[in-house]
C-alpha atoms as a PDB file:
ATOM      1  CA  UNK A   1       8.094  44.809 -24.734  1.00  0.00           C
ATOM      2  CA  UNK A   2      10.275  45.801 -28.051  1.00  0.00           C
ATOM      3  CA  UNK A   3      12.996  46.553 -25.679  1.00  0.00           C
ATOM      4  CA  UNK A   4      12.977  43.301 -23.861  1.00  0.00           C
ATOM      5  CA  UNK A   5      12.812  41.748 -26.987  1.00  0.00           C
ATOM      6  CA  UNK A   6      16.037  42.779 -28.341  1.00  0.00           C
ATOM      7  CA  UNK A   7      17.781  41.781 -25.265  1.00  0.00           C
ATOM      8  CA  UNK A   8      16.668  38.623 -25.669  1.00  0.00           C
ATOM      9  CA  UNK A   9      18.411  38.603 -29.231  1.00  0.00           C
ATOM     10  CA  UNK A  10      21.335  39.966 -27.986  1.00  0.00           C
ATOM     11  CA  UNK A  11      21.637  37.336 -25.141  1.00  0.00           C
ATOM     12  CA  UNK A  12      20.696  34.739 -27.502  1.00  0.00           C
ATOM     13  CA  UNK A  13      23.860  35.311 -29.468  1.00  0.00           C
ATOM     14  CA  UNK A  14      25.977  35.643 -27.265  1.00  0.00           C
ATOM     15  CA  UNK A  15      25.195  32.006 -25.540  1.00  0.00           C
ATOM     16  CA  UNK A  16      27.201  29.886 -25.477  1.00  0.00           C
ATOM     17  CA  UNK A  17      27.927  27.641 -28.804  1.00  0.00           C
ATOM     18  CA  UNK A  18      25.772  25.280 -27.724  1.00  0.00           C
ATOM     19  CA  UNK A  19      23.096  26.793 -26.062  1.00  0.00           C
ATOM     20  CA  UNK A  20      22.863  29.281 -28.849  1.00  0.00           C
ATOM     21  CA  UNK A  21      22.142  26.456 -31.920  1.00  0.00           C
ATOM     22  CA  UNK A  22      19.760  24.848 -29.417  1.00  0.00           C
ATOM     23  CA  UNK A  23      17.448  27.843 -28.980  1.00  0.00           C
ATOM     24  CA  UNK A  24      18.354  29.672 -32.718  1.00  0.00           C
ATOM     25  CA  UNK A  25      17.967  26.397 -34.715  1.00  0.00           C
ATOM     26  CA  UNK A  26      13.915  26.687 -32.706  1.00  0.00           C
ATOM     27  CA  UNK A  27      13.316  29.928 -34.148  1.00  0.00           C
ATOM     28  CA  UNK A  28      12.733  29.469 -37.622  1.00  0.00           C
ATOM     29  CA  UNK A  29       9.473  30.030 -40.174  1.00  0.00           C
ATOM     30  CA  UNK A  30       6.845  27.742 -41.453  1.00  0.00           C
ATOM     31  CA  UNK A  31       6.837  24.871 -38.200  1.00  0.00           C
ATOM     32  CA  UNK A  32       4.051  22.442 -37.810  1.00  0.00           C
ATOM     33  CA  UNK A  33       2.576  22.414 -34.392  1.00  0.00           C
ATOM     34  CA  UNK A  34       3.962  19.793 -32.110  1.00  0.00           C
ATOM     35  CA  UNK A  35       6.033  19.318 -29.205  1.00  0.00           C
ATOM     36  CA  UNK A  36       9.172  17.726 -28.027  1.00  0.00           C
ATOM     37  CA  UNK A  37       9.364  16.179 -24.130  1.00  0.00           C
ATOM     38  CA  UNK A  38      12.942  15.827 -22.902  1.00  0.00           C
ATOM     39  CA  UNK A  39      13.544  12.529 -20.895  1.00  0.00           C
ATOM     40  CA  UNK A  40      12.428  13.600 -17.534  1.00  0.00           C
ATOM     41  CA  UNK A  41      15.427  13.622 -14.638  1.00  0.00           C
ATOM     42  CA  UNK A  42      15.438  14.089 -11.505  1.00  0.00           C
ATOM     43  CA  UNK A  43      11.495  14.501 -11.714  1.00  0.00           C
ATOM     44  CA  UNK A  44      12.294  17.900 -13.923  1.00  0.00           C
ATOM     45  CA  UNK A  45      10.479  18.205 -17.345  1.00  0.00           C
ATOM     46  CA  UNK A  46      11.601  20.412 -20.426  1.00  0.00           C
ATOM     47  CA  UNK A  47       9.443  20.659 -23.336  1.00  0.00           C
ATOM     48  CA  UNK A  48       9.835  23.047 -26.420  1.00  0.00           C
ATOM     49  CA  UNK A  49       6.212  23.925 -27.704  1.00  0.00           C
ATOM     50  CA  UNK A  50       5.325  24.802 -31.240  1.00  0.00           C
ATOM     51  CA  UNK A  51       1.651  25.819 -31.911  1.00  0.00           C
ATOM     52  CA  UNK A  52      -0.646  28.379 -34.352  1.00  0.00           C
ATOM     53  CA  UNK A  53      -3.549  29.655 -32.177  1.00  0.00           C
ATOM     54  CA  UNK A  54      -5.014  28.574 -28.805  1.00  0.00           C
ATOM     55  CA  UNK A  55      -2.257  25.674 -27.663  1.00  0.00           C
ATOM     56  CA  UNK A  56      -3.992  25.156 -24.543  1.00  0.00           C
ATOM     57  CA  UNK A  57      -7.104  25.491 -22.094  1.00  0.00           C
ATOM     58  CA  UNK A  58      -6.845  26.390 -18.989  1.00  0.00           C
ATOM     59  CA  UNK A  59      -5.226  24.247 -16.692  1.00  0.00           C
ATOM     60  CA  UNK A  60      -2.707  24.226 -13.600  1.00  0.00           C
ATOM     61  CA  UNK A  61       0.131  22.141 -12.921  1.00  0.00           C
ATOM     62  CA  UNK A  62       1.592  21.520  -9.640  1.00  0.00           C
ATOM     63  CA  UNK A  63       4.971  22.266 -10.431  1.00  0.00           C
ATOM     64  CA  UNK A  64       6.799  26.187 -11.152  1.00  0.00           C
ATOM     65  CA  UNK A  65       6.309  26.384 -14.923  1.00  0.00           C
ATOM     66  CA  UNK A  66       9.534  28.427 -16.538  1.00  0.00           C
ATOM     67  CA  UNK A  67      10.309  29.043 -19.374  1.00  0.00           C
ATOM     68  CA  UNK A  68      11.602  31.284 -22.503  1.00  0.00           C
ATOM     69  CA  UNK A  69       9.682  32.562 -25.237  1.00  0.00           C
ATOM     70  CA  UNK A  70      11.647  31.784 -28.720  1.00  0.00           C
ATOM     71  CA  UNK A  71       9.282  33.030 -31.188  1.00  0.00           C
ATOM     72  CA  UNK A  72       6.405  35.298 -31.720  1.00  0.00           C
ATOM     73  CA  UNK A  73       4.150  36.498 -28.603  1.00  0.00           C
ATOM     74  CA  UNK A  74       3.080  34.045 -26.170  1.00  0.00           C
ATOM     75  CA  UNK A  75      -0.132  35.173 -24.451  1.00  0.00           C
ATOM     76  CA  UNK A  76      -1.733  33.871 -21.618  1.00  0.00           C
ATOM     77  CA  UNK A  77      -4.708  34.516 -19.194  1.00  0.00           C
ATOM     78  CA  UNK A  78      -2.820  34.459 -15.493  1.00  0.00           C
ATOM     79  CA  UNK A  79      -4.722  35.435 -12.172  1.00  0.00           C
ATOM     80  CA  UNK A  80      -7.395  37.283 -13.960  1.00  0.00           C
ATOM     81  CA  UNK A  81      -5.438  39.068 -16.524  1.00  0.00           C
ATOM     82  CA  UNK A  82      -4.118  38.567 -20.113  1.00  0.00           C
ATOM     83  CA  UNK A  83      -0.435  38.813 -20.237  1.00  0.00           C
ATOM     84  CA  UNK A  84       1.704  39.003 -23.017  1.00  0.00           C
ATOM     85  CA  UNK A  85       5.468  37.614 -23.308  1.00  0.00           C
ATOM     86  CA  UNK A  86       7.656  38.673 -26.772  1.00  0.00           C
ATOM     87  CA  UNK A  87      11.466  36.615 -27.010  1.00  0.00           C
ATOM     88  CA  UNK A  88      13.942  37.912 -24.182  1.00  0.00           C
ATOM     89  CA  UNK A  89      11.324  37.554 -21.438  1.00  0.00           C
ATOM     90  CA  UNK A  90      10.784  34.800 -18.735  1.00  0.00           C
ATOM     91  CA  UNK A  91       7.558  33.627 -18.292  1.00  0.00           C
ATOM     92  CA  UNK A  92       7.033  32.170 -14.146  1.00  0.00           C
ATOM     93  CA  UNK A  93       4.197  30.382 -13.617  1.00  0.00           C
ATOM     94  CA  UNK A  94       3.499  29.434  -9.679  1.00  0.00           C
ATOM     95  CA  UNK A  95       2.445  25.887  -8.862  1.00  0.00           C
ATOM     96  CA  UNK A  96      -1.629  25.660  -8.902  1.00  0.00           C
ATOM     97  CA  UNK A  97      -2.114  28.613 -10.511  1.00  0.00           C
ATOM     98  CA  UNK A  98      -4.962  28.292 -13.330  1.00  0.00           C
ATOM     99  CA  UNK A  99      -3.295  30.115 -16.921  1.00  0.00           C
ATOM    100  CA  UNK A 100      -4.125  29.586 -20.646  1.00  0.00           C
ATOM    101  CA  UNK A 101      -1.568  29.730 -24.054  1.00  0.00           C
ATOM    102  CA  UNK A 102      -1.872  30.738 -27.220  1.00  0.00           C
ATOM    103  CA  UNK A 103      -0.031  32.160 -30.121  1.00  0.00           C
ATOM    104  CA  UNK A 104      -0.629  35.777 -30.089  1.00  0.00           C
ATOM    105  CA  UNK A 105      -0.427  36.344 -34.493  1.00  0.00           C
ATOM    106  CA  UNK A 106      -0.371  34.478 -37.318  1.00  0.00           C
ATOM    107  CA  UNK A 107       2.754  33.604 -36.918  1.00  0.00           C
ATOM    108  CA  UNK A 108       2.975  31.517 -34.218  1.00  0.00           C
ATOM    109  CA  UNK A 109       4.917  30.456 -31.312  1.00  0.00           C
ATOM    110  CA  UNK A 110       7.755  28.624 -30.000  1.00  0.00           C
ATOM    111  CA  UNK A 111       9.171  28.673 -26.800  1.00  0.00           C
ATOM    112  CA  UNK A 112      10.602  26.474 -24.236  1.00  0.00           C
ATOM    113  CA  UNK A 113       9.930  25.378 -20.770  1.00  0.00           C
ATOM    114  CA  UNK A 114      10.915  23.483 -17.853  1.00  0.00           C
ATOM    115  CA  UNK A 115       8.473  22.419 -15.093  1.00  0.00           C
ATOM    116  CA  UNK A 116      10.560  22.147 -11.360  1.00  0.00           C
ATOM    117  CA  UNK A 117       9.197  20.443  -8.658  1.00  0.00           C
ATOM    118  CA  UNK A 118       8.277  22.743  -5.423  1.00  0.00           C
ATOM    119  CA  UNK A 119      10.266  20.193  -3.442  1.00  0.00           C
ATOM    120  CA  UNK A 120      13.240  20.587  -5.583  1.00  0.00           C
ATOM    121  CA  UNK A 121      12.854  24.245  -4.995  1.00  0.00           C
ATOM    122  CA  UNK A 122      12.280  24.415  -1.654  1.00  0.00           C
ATOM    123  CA  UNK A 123      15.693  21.266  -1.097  1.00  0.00           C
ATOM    124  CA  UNK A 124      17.765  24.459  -1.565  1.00  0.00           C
ATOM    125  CA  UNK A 125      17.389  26.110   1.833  1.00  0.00           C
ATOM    126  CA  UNK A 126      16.621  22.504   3.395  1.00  0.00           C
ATOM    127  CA  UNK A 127      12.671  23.408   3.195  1.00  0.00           C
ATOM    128  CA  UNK A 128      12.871  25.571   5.676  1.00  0.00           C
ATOM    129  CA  UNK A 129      10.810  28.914   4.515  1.00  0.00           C
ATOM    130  CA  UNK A 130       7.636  29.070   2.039  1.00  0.00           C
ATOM    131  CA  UNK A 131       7.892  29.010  -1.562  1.00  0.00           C
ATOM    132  CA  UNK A 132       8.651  32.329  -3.209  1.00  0.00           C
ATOM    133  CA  UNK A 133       5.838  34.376  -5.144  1.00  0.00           C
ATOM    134  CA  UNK A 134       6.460  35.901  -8.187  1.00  0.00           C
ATOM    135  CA  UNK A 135       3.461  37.688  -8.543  1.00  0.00           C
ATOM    136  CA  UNK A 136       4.040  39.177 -12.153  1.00  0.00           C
ATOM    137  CA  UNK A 137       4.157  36.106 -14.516  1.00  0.00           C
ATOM    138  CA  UNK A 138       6.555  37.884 -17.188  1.00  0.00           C
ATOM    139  CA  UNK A 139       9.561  39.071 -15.884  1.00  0.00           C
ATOM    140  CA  UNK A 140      13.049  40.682 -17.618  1.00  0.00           C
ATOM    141  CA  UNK A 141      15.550  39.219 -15.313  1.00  0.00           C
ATOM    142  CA  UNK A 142      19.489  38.781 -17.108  1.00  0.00           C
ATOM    143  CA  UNK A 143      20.320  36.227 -14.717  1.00  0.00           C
ATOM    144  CA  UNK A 144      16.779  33.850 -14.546  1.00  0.00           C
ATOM    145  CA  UNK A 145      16.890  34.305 -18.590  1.00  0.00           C
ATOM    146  CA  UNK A 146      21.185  32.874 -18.639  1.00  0.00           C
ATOM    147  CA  UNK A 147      20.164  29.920 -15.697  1.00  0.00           C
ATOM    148  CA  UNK A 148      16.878  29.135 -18.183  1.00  0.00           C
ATOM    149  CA  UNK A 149      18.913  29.180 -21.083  1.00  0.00           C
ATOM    150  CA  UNK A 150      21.078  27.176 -19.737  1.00  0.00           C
ATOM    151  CA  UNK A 151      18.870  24.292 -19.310  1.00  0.00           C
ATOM    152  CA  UNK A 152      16.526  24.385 -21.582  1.00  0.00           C
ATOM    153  CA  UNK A 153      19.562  24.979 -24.837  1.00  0.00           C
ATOM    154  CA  UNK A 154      20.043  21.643 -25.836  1.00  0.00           C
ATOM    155  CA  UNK A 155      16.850  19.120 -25.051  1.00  0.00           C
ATOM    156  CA  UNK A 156      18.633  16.343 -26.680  1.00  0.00           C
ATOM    157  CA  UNK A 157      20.983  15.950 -23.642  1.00  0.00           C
ATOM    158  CA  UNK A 158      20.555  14.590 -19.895  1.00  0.00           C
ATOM    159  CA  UNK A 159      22.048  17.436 -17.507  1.00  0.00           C
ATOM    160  CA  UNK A 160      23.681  15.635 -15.324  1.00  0.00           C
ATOM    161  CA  UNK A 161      23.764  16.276 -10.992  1.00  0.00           C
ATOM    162  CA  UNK A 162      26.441  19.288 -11.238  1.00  0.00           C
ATOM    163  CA  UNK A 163      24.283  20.945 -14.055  1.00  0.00           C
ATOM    164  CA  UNK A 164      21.000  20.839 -12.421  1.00  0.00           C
ATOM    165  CA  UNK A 165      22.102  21.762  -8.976  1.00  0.00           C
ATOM    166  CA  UNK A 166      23.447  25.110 -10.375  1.00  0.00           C
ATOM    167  CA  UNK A 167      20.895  25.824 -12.693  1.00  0.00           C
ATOM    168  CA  UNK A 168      18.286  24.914  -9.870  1.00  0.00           C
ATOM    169  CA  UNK A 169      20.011  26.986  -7.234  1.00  0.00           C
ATOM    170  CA  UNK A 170      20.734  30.205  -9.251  1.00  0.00           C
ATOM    171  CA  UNK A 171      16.771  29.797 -10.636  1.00  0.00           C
ATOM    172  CA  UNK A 172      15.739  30.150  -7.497  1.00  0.00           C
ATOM    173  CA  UNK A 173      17.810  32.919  -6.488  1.00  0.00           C
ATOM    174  CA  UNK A 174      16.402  34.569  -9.295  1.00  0.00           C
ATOM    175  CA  UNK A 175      12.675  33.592  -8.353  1.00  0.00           C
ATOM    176  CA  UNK A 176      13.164  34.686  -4.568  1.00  0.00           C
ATOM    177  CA  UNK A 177      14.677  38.264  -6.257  1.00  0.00           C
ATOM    178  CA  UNK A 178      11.813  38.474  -8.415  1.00  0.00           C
ATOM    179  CA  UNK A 179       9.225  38.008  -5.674  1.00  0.00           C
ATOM    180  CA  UNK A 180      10.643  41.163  -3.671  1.00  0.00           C
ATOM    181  CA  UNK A 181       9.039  39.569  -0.534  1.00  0.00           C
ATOM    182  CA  UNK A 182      11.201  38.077   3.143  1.00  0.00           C
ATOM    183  CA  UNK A 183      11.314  34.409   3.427  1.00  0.00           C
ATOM    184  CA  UNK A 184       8.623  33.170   5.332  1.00  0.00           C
ATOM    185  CA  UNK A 185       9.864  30.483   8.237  1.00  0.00           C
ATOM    186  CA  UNK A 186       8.699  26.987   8.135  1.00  0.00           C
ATOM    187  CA  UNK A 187       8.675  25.428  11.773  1.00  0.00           C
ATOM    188  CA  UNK A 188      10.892  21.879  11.742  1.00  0.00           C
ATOM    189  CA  UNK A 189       8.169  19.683  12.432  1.00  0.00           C
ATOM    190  CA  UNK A 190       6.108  21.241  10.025  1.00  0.00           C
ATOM    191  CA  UNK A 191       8.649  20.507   7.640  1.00  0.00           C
ATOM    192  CA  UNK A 192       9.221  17.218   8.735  1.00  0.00           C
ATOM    193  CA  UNK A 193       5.107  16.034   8.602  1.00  0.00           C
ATOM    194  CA  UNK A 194       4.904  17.863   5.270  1.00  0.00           C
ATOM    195  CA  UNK A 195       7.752  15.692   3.822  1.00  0.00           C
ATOM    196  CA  UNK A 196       6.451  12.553   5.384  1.00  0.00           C
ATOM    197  CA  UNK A 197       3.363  12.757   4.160  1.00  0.00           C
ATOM    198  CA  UNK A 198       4.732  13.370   0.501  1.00  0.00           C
ATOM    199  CA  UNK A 199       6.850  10.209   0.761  1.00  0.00           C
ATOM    200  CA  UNK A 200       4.074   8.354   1.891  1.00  0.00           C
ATOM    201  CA  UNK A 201       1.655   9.586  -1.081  1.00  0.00           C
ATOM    202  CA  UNK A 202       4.155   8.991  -3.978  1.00  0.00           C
ATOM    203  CA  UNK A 203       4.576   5.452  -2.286  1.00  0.00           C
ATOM    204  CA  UNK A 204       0.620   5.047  -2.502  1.00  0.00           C
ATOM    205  CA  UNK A 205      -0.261   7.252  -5.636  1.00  0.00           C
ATOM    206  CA  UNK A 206      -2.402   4.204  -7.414  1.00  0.00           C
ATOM    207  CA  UNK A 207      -4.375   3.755  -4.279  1.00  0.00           C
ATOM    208  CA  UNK A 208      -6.896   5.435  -2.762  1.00  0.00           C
ATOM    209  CA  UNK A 209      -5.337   7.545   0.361  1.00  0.00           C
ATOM    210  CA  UNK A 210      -7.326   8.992   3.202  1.00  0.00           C
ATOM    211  CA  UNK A 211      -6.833  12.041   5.313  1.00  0.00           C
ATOM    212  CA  UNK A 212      -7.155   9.514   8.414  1.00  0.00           C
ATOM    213  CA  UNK A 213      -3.904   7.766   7.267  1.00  0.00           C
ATOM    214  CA  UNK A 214      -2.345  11.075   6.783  1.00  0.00           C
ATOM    215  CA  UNK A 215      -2.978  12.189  10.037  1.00  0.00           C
ATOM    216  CA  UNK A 216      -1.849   8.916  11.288  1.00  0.00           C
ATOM    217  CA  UNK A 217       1.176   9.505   9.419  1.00  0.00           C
ATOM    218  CA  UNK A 218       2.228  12.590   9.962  1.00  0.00           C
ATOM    219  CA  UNK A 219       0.756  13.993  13.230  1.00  0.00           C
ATOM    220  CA  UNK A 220      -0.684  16.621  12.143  1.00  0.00           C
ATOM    221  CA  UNK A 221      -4.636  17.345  11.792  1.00  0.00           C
ATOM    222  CA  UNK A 222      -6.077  17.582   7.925  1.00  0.00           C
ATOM    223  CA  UNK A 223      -6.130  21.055   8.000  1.00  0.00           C
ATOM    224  CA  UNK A 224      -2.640  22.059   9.200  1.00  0.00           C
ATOM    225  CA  UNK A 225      -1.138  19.673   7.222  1.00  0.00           C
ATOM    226  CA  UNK A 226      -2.930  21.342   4.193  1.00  0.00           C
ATOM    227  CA  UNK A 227      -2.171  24.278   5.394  1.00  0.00           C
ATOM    228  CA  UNK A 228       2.005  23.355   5.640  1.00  0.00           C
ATOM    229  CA  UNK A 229       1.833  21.012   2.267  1.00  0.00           C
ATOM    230  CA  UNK A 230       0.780  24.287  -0.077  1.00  0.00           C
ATOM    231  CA  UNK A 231       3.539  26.963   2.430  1.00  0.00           C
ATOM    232  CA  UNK A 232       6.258  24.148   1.315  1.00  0.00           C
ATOM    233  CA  UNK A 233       4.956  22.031  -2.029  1.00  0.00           C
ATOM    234  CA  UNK A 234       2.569  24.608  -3.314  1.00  0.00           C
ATOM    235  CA  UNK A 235      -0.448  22.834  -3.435  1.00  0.00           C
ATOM    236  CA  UNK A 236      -2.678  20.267  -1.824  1.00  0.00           C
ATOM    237  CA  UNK A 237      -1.671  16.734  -0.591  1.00  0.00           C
ATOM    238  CA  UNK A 238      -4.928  15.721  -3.434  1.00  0.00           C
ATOM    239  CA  UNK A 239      -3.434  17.704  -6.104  1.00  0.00           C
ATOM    240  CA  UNK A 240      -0.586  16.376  -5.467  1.00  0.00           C
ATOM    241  CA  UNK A 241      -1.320  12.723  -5.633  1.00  0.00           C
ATOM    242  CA  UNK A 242      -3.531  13.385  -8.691  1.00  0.00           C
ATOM    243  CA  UNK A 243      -0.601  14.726 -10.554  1.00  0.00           C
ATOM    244  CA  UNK A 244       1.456  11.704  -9.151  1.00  0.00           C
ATOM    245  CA  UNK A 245      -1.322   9.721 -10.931  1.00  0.00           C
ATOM    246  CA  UNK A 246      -0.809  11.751 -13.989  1.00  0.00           C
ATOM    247  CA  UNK A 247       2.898  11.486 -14.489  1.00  0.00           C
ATOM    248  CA  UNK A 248       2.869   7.522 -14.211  1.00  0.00           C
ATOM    249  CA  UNK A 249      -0.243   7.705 -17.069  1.00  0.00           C
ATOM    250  CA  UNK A 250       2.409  10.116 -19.276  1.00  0.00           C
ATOM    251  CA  UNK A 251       4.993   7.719 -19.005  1.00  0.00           C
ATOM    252  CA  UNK A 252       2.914   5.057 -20.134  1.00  0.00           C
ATOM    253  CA  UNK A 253       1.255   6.196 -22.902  1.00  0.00           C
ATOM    254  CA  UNK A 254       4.902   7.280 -23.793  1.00  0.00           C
ATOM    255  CA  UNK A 255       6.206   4.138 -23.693  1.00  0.00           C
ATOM    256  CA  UNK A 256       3.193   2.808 -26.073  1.00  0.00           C
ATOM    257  CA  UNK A 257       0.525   1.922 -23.690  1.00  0.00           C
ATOM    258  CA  UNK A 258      -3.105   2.694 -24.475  1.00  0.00           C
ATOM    259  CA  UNK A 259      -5.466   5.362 -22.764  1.00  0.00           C
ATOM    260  CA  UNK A 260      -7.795   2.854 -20.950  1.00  0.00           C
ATOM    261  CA  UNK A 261      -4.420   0.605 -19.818  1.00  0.00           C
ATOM    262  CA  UNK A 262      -3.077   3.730 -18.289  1.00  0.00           C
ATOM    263  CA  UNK A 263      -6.209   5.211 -16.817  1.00  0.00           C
ATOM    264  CA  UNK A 264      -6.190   1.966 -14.987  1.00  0.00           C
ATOM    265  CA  UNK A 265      -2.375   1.574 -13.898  1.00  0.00           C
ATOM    266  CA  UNK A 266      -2.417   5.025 -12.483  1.00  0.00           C
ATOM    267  CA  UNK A 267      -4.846   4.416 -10.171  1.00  0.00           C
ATOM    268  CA  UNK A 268      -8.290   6.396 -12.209  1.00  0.00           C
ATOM    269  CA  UNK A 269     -11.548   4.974 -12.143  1.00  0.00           C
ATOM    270  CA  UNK A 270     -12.206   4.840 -15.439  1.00  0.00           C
ATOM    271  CA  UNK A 271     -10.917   6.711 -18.894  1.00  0.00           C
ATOM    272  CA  UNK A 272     -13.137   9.198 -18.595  1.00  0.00           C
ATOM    273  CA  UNK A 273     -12.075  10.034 -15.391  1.00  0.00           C
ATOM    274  CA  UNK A 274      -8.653  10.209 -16.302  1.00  0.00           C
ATOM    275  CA  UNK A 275      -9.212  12.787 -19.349  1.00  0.00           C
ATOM    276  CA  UNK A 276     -11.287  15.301 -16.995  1.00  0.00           C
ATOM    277  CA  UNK A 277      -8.042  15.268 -14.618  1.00  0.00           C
ATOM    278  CA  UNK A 278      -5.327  15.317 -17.968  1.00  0.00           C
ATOM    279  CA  UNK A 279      -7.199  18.232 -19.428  1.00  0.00           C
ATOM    280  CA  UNK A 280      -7.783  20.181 -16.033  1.00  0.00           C
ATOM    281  CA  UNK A 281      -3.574  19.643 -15.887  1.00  0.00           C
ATOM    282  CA  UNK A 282      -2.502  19.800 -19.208  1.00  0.00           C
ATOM    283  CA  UNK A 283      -5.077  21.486 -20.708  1.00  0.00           C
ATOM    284  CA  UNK A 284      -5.616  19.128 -23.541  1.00  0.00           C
ATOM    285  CA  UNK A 285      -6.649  15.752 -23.988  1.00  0.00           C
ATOM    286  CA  UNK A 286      -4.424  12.751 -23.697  1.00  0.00           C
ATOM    287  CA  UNK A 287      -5.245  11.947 -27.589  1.00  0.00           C
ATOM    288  CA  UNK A 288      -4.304  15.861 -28.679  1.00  0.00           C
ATOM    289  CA  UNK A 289      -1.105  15.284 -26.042  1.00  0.00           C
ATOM    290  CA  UNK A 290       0.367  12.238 -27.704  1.00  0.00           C
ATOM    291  CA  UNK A 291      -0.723  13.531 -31.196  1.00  0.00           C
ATOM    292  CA  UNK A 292       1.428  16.979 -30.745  1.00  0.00           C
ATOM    293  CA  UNK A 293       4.347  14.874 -29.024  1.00  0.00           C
ATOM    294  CA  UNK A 294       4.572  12.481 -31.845  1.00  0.00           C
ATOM    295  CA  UNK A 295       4.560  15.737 -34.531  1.00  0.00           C
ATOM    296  CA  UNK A 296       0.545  15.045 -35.844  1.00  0.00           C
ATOM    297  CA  UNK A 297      -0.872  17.341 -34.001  1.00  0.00           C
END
């Protein structure tokens, strides 16, 4: 872990000018816990995380989770096992799988990550194969670690189309190398009823949506079209329109809205039930959420 760690120095200055003040001005003694939330585009979300202790209870999101650790050890419990990630590594998280964080010393952690879309991932060989696996959640990977840094080096700017289409297409290069596994085919009308149906869901995401009408939809009987959804999106057509849900709740409580308003927009029954699902996602409450983006945490 040393060794990876001074690779990660050495890459770090030897970004470029920009990149490298993004991600050295982050590592730096004495931080408050908090967090800062780029302006989602293109459905992508980069966040730089700055916490003492446990930062978050298990949860799962349903999008690949990437990202570089800046500062101290970030330590996690991932598919029954407590990993460990110093600066230099890449931490890859898989859509739906449950994990932890915390600060592994007194000193804290900061690190950065972005959370891609399966679909976005998948776009790059037109959806045709399954999602790759990376089955060990810290990896040392020179190229990952350059397309990451890439990315995630200045949150204060929009990438625009050219940026993110190399970034995504060399990240997943880099995940498909790191899963050491062949690409497993996706039939064409597989791939068509899988992408119907999650057209149709993000169209309906504050309503209730039955696996009747997805059937209807799509052609395909409940259980094969689970089945394809998780091969190609990596995880279930009712994860995924919870976590539709979820994302329009963010957005308003971002834009000043309160916690029973946005519970209700979304599409929840009630508050309550729209903290169980934020914390089973995020793993923290709305409240703790908004407090660490605002900087009171």
């Amino acid at each position: 872990m040393q060794e990876n760690s001074v690779r990660g120095i050495e890459r770090t200055e030897h970004l470029a000018p920009g990149v490298a003040g993004g991600l050295e001005r982050s590592c730096k003694a004495g931080f408050a816990d908090g967090m800062r939330i780029a302006m989602p585009s293109r459905g992508v979300e980069r966040i730089e995380a700055r916490f003492h202790g446990n930062g978050f209870s298990p949860h799962r999101h349903d999008t690949y989770a990437l990202g570089l650790t800046l500062h101290g050890v970030q330590t996690f419990r991932y598919r029954g096992a407590e990993r460990f990630s110093n600066p230099g590594n890449v931490i890859v998280l898989h859509p739906d799988e449950v994990h932890d964080g915390a600060a592994g010393t007194e000193d804290g952690l900061i690190y950065r990550m972005i959370y891609l879309p399966p679909e976005l991932i998948g776009a790059v060989d037109g959806h045709r194969t399954a999602l790759p696996f990376v089955a060990d959640p810290v990896v040392a990977d020179s190229g990952l670690w350059q397309a990451l840094a890439d990315i995630l080096g200045d949150l204060d700017a929009d990438p625009d189309d050219l940026i993110m289409d190399d970034v995504v297409m060399r990240v997943v290069a880099g995940l498909y190398r790191q899963s050491g596994a062949p690409r497993k085919v996706v039939t064409a009308s597989a791939q068509t009823a899988v992408l119907r149906a999650r057209d149709f869901i993000e169209s309906r995401c504050g309503e209730l949506v039955l696996s009747e009408t997805l059937e209807a939809e799509t052609g395909l009987d409940r259980y094969d079209l689970a089945r394809q959804f998780r091969l190609l999106l990596g995880t279930s057509p009712h994860r995924y329109l919870i976590m539709r849900r979820l994302e329009r709740a963010k957005r308003s409580m971002a834009a000043g809205g309160g916690l029973a308003d946005a519970a209700a927009d979304a599409g929840f029954a009630d508050q309550a039930h729209f903290t169980r699902h934020f914390r089973k996602s995020f793993g923290m409450t709305p409240g703790r959420w908004l407090a660490l983006r605002r900087g009171t945490g």
